[in-house]
C-alpha atoms as a PDB file:
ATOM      1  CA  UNK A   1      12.193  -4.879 -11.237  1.00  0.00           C
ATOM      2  CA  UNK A   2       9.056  -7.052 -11.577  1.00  0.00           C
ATOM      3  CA  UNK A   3       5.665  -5.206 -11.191  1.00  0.00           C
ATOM      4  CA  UNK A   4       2.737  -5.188  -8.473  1.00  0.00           C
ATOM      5  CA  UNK A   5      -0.364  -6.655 -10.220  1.00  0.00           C
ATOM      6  CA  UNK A   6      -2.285  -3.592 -11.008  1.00  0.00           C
ATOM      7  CA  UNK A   7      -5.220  -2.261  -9.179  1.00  0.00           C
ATOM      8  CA  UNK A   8      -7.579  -1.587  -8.381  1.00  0.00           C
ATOM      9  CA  UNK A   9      -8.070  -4.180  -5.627  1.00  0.00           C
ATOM     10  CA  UNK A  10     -10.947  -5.896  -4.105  1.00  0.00           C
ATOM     11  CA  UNK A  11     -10.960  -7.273  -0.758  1.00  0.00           C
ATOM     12  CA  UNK A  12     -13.526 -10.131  -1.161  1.00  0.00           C
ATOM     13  CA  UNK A  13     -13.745 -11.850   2.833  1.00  0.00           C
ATOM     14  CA  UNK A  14     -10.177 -13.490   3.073  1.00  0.00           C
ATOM     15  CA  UNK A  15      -9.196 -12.682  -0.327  1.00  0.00           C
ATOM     16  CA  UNK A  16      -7.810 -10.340  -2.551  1.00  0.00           C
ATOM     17  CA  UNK A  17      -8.589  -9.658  -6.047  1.00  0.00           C
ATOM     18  CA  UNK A  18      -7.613  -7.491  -9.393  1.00  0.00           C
ATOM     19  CA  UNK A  19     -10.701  -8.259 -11.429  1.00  0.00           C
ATOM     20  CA  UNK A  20     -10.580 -11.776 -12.393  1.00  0.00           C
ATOM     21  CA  UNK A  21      -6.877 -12.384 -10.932  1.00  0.00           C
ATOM     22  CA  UNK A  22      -6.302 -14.016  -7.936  1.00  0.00           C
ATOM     23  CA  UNK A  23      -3.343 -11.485  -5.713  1.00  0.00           C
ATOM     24  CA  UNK A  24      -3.361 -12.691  -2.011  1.00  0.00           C
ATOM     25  CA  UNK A  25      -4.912 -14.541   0.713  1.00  0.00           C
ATOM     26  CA  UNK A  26      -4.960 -13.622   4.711  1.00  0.00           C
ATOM     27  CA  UNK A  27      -3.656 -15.920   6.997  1.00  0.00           C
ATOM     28  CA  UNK A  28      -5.674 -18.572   8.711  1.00  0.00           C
ATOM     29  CA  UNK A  29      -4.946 -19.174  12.513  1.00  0.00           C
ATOM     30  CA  UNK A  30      -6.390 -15.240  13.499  1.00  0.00           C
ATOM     31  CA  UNK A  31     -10.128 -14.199  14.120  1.00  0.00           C
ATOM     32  CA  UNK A  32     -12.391 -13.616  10.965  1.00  0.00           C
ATOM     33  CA  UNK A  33     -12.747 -10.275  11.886  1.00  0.00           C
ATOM     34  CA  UNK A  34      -8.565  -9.360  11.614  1.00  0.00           C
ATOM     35  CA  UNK A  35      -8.325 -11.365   8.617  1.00  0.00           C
ATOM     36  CA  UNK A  36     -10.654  -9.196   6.953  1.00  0.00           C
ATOM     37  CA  UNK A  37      -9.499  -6.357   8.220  1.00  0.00           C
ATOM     38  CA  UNK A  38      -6.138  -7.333   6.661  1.00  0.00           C
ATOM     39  CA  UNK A  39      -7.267  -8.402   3.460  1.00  0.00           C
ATOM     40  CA  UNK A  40      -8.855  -4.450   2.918  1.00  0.00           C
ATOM     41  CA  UNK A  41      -5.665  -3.310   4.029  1.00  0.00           C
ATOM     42  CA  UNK A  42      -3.972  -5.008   1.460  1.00  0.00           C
ATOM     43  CA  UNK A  43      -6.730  -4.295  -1.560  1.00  0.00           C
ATOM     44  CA  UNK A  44      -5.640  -0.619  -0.136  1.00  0.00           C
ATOM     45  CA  UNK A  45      -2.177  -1.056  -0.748  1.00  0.00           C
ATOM     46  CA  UNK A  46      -1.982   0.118  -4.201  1.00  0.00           C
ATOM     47  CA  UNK A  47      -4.339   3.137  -3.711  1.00  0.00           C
ATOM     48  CA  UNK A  48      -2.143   3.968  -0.624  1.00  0.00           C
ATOM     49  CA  UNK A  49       1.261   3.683  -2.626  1.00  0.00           C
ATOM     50  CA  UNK A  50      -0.152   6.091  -5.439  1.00  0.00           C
ATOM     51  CA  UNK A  51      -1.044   8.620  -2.193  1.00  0.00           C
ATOM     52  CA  UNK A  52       2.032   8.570  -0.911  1.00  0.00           C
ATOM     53  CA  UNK A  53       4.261   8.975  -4.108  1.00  0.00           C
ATOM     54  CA  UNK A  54       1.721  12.322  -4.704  1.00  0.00           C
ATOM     55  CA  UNK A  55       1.858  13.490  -1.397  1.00  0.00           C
ATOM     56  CA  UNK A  56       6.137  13.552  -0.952  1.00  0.00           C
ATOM     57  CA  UNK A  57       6.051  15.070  -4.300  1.00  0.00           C
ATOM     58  CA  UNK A  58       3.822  18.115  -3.141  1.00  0.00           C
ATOM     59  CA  UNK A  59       5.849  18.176   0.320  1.00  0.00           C
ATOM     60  CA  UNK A  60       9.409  18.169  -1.607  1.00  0.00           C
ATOM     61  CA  UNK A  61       8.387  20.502  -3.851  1.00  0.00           C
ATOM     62  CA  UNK A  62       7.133  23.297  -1.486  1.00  0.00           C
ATOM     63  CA  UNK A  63       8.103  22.730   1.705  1.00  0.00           C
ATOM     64  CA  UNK A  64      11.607  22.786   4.022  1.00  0.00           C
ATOM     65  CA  UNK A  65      10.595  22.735   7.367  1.00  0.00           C
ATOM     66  CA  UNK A  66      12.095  20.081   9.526  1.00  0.00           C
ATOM     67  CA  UNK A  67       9.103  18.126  10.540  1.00  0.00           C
ATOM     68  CA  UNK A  68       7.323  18.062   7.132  1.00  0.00           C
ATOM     69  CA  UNK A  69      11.408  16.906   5.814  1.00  0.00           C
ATOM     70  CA  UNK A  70      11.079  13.935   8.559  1.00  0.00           C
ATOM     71  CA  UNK A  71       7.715  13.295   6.806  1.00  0.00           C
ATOM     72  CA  UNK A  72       8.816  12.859   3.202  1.00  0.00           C
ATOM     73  CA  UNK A  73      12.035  10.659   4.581  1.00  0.00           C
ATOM     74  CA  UNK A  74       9.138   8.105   6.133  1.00  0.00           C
ATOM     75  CA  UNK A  75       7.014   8.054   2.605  1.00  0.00           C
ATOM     76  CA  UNK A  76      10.589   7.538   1.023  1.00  0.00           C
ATOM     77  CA  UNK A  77      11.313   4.809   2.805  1.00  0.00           C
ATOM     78  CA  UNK A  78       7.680   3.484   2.267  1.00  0.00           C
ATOM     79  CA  UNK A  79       7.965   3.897  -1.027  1.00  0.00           C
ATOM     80  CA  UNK A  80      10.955   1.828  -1.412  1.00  0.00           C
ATOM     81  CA  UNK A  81       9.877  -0.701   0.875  1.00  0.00           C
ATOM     82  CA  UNK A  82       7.394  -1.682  -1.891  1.00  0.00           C
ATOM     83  CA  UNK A  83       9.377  -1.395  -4.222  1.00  0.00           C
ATOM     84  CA  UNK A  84      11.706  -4.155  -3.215  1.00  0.00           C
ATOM     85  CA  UNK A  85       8.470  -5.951  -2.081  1.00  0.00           C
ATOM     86  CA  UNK A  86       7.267  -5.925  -6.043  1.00  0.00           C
END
């Protein structure tokens, strides 16, 4: 399995950075304002995978009550979602 570009990212305007590398661009045809917002949201993405990997490992490990079970089952499938993104 290839390998996100590591972090950490920088959301500079449209863009998105990992120091000097180039990782994504937002897409034109939507207000300045949500393509901004998007491009953070993607720098985030990295940070946010790292959270939830730590936080369904705390759950799993001490917890067995339905609802907090439904909650590591979403950050599983999360997880693996960008996994077969990378």
């Amino acid at each position: 399995m290839n390998r996100h570009t590591k972090g950490p990212w920088q959301a500079e305007r449209f863009c998105v950075w990992s120091g000097d590398k180039y990782v994504a661009a937002t897409q034109t045809g939507i207000n300045e304002e949500e393509q901004q917002a998007n491009a953070k949201l993607i720098a985030a993405a990295p940070d946010l995978l790292e959270a939830c990997k730590a936080v369904l490992d705390i759950v799993n490990a001490y917890s067995h009550i339905p609802a907090q079970l439904k909650a590591c089952e979403i950050l599983q499938e999360a997880i693996e979602k960008a996994g077969r993104l990378a």
